[in-house]
N, C-alpha and C. Protein backbone atom coordinates (compact mmCIF):
# COMPACT_ATOMS: atom_id res chain seq x y z
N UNK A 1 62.85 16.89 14.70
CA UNK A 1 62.05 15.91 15.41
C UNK A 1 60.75 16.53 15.90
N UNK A 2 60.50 18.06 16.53
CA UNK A 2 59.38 18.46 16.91
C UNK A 2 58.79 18.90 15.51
N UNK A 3 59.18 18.83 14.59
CA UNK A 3 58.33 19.10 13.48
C UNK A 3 57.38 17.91 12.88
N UNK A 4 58.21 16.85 13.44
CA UNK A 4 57.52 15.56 12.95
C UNK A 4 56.13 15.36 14.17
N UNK A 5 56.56 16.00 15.27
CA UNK A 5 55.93 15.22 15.88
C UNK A 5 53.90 16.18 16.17
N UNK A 6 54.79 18.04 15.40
CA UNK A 6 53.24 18.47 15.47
C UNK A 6 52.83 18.37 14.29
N UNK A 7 53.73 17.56 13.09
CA UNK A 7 52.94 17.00 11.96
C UNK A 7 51.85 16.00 11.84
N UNK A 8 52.04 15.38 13.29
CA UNK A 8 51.99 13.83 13.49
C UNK A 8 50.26 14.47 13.93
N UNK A 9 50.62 15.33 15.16
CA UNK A 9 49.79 15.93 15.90
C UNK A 9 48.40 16.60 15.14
N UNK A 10 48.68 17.28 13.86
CA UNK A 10 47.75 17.76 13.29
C UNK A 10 47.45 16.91 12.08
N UNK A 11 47.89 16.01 12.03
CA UNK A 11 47.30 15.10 10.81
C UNK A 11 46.56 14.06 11.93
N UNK A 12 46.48 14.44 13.31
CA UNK A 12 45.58 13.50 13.78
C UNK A 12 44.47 13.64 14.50
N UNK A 13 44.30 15.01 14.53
CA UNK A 13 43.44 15.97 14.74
C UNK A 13 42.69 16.27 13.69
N UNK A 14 43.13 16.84 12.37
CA UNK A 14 42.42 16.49 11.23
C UNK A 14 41.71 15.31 10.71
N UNK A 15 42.10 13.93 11.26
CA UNK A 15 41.61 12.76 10.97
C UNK A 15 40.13 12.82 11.72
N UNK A 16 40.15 13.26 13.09
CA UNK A 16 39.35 12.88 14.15
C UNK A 16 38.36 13.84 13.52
N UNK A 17 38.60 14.79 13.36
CA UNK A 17 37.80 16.03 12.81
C UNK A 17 36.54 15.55 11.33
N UNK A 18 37.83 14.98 10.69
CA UNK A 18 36.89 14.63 9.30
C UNK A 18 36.06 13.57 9.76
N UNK A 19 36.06 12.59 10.53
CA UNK A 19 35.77 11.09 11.20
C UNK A 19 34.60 11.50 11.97
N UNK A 20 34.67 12.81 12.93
CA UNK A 20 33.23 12.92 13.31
C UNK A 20 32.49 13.62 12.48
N UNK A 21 32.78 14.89 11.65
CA UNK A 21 32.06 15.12 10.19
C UNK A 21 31.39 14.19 9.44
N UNK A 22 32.39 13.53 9.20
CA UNK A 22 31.49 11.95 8.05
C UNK A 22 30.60 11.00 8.80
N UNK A 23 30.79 10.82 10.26
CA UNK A 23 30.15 9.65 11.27
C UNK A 23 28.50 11.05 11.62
N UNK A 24 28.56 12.09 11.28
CA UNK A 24 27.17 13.25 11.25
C UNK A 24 26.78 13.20 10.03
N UNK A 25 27.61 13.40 9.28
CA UNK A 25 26.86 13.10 7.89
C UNK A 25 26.02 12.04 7.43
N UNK A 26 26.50 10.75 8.00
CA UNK A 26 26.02 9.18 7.73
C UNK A 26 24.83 9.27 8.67
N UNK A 27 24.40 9.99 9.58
CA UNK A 27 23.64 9.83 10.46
C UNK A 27 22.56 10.71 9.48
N UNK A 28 22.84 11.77 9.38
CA UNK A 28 21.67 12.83 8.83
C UNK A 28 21.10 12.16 7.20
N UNK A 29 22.50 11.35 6.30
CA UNK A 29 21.60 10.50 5.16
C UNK A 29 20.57 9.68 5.36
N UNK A 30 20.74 8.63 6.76
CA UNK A 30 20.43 7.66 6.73
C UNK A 30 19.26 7.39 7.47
N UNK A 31 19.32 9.13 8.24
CA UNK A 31 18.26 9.29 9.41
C UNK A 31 18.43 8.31 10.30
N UNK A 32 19.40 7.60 10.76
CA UNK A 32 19.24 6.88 12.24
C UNK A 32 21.06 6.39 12.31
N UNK A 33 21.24 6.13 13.68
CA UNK A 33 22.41 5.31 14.14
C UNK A 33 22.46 4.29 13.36
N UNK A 34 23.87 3.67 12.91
CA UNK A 34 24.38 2.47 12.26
C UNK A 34 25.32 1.70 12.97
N UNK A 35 25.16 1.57 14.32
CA UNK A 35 25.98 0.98 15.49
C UNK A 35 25.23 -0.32 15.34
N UNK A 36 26.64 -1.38 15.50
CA UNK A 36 26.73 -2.47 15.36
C UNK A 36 25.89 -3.79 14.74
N UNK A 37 25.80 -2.36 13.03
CA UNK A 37 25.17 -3.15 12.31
C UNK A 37 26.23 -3.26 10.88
N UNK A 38 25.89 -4.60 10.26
CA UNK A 38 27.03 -4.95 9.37
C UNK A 38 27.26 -3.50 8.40
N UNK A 39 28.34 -3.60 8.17
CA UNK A 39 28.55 -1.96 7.28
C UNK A 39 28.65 -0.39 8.56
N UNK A 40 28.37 -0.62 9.30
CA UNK A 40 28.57 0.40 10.73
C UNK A 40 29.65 0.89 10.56
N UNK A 41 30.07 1.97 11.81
CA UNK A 41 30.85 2.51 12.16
C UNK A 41 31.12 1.71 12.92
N UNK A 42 30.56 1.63 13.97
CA UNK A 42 30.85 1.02 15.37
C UNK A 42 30.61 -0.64 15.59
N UNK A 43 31.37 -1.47 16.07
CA UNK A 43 30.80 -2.73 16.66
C UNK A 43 30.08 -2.73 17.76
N UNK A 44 30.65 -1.66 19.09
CA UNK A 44 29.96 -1.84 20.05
C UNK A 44 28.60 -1.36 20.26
N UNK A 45 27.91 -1.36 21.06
CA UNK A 45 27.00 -0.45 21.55
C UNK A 45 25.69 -1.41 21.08
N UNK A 46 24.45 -0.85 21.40
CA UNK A 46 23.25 -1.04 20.94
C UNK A 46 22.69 -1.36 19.63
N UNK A 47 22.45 -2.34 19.24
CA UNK A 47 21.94 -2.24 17.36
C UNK A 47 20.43 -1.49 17.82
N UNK A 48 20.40 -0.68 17.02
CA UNK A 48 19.41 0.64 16.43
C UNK A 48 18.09 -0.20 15.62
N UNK A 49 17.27 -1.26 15.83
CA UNK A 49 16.49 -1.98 14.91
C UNK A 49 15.54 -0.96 14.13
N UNK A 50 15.49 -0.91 13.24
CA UNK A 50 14.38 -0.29 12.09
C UNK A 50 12.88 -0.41 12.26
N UNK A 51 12.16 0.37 12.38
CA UNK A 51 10.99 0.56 12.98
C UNK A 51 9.93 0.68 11.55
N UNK A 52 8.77 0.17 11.40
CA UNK A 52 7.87 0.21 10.15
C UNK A 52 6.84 0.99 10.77
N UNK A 53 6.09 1.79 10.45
CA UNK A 53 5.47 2.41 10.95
C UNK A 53 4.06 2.51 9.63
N UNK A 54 2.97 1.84 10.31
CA UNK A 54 2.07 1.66 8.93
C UNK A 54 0.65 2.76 9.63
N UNK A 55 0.37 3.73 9.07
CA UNK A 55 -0.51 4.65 9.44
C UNK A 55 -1.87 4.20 8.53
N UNK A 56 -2.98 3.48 9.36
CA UNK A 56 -3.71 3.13 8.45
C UNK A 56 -4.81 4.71 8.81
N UNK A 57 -5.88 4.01 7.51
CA UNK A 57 -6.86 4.93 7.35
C UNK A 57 -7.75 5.53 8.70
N UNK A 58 -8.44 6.53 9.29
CA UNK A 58 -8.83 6.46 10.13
C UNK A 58 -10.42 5.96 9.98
N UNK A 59 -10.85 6.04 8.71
CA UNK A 59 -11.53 5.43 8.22
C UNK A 59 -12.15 4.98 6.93
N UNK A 60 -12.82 4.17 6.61
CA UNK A 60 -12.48 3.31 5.50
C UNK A 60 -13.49 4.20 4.27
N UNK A 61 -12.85 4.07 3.16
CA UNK A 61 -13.77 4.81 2.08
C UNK A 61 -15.31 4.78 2.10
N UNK A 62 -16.22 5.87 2.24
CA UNK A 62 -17.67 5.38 2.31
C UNK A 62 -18.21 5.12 0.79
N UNK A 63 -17.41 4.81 -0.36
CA UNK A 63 -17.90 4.65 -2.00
C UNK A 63 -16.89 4.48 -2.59
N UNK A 64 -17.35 3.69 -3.59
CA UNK A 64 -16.12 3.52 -4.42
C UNK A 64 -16.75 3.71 -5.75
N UNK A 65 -15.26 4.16 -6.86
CA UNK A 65 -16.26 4.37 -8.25
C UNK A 65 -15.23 3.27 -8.78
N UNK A 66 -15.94 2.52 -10.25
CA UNK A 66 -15.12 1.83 -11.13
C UNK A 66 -15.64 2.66 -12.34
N UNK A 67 -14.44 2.62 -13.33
CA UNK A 67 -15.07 3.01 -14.82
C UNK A 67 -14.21 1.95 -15.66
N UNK A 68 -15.12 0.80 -17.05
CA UNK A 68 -14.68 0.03 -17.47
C UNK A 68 -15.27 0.92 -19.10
N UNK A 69 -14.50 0.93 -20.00
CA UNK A 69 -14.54 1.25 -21.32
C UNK A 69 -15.14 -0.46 -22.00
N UNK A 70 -16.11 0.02 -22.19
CA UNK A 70 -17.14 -1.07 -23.31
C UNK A 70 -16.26 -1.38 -24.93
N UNK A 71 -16.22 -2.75 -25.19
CA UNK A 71 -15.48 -2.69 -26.43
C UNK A 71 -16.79 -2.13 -27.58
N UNK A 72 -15.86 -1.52 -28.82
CA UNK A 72 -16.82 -0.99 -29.83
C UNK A 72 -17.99 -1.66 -30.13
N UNK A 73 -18.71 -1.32 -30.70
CA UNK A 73 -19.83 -1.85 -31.37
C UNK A 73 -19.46 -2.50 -32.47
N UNK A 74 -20.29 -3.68 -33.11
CA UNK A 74 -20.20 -3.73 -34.24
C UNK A 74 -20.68 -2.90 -35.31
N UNK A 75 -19.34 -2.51 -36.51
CA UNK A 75 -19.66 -1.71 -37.45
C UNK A 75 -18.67 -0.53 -36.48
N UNK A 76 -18.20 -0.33 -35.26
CA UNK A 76 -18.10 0.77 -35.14
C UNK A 76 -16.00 0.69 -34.91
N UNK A 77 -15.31 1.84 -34.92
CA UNK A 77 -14.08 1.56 -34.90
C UNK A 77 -13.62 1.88 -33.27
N UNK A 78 -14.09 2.90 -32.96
CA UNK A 78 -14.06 3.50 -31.42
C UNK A 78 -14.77 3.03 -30.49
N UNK A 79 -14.78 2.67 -29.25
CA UNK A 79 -15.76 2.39 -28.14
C UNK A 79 -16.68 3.50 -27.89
N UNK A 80 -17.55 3.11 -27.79
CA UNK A 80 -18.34 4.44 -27.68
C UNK A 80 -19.37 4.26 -26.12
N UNK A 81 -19.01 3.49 -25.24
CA UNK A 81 -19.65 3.59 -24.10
C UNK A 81 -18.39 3.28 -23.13
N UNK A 82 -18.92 3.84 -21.97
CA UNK A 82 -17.74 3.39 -20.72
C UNK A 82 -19.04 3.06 -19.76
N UNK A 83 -18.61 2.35 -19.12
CA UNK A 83 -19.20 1.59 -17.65
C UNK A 83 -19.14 1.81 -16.47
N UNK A 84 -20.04 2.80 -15.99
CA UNK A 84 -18.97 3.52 -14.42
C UNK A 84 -20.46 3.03 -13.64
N UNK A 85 -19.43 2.38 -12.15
CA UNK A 85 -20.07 1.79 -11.40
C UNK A 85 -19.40 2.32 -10.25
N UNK A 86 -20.76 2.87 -9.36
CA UNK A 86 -20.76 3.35 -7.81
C UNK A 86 -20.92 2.31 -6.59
N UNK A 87 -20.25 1.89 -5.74
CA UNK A 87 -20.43 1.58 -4.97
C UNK A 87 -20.60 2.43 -3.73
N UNK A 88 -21.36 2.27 -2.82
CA UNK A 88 -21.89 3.20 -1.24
C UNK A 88 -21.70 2.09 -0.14
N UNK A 89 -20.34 2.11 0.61
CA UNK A 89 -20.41 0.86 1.26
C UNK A 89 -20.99 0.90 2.52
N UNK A 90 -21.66 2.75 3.05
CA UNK A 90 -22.96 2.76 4.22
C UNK A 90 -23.60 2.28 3.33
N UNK A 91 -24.39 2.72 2.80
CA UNK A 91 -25.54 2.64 2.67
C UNK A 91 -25.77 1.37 1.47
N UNK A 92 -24.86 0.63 1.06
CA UNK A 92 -24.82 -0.75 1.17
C UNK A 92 -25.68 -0.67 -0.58
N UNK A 93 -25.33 0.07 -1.49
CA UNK A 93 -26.67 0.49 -2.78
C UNK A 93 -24.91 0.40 -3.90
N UNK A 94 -25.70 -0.12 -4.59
CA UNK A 94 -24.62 -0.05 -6.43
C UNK A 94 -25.61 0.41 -7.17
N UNK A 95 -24.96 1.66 -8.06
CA UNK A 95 -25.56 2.19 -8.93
C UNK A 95 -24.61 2.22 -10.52
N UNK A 96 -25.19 2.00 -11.55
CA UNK A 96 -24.35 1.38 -12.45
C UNK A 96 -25.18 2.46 -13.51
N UNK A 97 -23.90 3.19 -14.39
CA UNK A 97 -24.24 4.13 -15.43
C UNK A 97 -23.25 4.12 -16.67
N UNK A 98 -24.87 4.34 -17.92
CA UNK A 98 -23.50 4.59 -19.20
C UNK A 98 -23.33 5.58 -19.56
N UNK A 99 -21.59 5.68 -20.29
CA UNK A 99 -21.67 7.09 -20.07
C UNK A 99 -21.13 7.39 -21.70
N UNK A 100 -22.27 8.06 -22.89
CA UNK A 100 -21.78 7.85 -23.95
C UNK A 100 -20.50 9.02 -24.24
N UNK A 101 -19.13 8.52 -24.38
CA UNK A 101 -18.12 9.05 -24.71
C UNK A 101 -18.32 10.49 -25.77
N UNK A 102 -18.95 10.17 -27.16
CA UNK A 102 -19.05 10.62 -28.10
C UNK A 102 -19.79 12.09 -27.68
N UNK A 103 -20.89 11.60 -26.80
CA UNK A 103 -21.60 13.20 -26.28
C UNK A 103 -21.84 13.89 -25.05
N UNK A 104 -20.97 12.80 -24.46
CA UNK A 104 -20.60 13.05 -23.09
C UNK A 104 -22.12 12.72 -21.91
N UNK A 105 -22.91 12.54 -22.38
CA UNK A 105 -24.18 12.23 -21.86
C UNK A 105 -23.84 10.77 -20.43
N UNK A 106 -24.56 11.14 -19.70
CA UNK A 106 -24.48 10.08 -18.83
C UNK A 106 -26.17 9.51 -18.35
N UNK A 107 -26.28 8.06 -18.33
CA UNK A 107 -27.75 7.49 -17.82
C UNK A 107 -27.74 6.51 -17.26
N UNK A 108 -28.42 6.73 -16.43
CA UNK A 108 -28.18 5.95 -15.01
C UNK A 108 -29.15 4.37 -15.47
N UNK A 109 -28.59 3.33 -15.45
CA UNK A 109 -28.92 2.19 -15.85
C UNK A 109 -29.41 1.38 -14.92
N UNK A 110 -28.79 1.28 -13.56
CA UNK A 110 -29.80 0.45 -12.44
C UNK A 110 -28.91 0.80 -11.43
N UNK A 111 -29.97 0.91 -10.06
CA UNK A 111 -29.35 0.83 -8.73
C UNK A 111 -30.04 -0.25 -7.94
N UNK A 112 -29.13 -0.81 -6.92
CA UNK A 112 -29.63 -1.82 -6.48
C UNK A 112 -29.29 -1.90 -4.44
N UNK A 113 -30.07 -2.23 -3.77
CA UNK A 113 -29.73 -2.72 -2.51
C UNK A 113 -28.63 -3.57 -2.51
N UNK A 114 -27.76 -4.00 -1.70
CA UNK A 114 -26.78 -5.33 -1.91
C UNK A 114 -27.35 -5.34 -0.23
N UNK A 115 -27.51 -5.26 0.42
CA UNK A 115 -27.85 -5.63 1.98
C UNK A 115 -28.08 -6.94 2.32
N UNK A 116 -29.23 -7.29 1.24
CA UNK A 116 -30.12 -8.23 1.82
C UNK A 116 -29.40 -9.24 1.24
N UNK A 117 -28.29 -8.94 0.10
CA UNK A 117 -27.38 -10.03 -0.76
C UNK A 117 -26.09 -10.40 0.27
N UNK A 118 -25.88 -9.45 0.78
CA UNK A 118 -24.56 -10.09 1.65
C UNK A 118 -24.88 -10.74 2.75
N UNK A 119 -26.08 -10.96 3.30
CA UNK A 119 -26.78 -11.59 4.18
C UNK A 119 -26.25 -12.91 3.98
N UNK A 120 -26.54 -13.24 2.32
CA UNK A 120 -26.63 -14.80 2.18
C UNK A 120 -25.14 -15.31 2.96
N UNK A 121 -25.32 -16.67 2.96
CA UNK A 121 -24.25 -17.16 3.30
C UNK A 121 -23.20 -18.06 2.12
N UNK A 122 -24.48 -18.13 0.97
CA UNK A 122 -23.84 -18.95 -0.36
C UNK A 122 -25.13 -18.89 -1.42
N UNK A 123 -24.65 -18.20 -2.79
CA UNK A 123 -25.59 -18.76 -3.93
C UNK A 123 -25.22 -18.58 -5.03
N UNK A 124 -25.05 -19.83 -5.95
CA UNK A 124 -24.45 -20.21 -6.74
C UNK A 124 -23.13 -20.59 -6.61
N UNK A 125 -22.81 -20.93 -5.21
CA UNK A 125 -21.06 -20.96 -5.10
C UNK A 125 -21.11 -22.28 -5.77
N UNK A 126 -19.50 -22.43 -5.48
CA UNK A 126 -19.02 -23.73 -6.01
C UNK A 126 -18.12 -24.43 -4.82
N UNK A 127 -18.18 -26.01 -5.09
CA UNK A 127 -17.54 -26.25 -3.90
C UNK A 127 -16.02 -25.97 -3.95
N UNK A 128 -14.93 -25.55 -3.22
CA UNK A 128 -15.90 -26.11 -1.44
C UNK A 128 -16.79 -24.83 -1.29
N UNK A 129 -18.18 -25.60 -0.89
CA UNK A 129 -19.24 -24.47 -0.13
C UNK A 129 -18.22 -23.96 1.09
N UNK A 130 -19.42 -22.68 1.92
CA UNK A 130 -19.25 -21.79 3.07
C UNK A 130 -19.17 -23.06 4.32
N UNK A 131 -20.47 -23.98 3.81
CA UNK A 131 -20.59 -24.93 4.57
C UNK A 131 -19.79 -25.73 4.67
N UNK A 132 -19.17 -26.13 4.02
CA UNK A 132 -18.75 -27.47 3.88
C UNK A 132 -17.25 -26.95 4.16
N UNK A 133 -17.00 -26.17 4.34
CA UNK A 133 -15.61 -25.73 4.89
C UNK A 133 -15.60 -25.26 6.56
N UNK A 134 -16.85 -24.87 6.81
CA UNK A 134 -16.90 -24.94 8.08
C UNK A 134 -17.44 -26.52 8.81
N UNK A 135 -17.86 -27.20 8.16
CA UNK A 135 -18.07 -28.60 8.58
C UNK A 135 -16.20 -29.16 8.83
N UNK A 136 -15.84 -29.37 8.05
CA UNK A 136 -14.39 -29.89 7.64
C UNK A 136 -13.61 -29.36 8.54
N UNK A 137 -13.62 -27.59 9.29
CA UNK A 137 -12.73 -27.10 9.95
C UNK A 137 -13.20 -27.84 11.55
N UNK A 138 -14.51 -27.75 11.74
CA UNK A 138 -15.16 -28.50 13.46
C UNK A 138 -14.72 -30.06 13.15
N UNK A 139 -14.10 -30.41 11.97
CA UNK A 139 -13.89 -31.77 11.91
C UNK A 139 -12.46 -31.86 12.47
N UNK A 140 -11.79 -31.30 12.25
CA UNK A 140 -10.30 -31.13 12.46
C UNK A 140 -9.91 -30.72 14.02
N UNK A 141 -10.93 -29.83 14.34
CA UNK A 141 -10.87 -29.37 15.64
C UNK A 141 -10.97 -30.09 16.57
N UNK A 142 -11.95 -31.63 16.64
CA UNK A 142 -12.81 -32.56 17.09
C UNK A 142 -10.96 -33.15 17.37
């Protein structure tokens, strides 16, 4: 009978043992508590809510480049120009260059102010205009 009963004793000690092993382990995979969330260990206690954490830029790119590959020429089988375009979003200037693949040569094709272009408020749009959507919104408001 005392054999049963420190059988009993160390198979329940071993249980508790492996139970907090695996309940550290689940913590260190999962990086956080899983209390009294569906699939948990635990029902009681505190639910642990999941936190998003979005680290934006401290600040925003001052240029951007695009490069677009030109389709071939006629007569030709390969593209032989690419299209690389600078944007400077201080200093508010696009500079647009080709750049021949074949000899690696690059020439600067046009730069331009955009300043005085983002000023506008609309040209060439289509409706709905800038206007006419801010008319419609003081209409709604009214």
């Amino acid at each position: 009978m005392k054999k049963n009963w420190i059988g009993t004793a160390i198979l329940v000690s071993v249980s508790i043992v492996i139970g907090f092993f695996l309940s550290q382990t689940w913590e260190q995979v999962l990086g956080q508590h899983n209390l009294g969330q569906p699939g948990g260990f635990f029902v009681e206690g505190t639910p642990v809510v999941p936190q998003v954490v979005v680290r934006q830029q401290p600040e925003l790119p001052k240029w951007a480049v695009d490069f677009v590959t030109l389709p071939p020429m006629q007569g030709e089988s390969m593209p032989r120009f690419r299209l690389i375009t600078v944007v400077d979003t201080e200093a508010k200037k696009i500079a647009v260059y080709h750049m021949d693949m074949t000899t690696g040569g690059v020439r600067l094709l046009s730069v331009r102010d955009i300043q005085p272009d983002l000023m506008l408020d609309q040209f060439n749009a289509m409706s709905p205009l800038p206007s006419e959507i801010i008319r419609e919104m003081q209409r709604l408001q009214e």
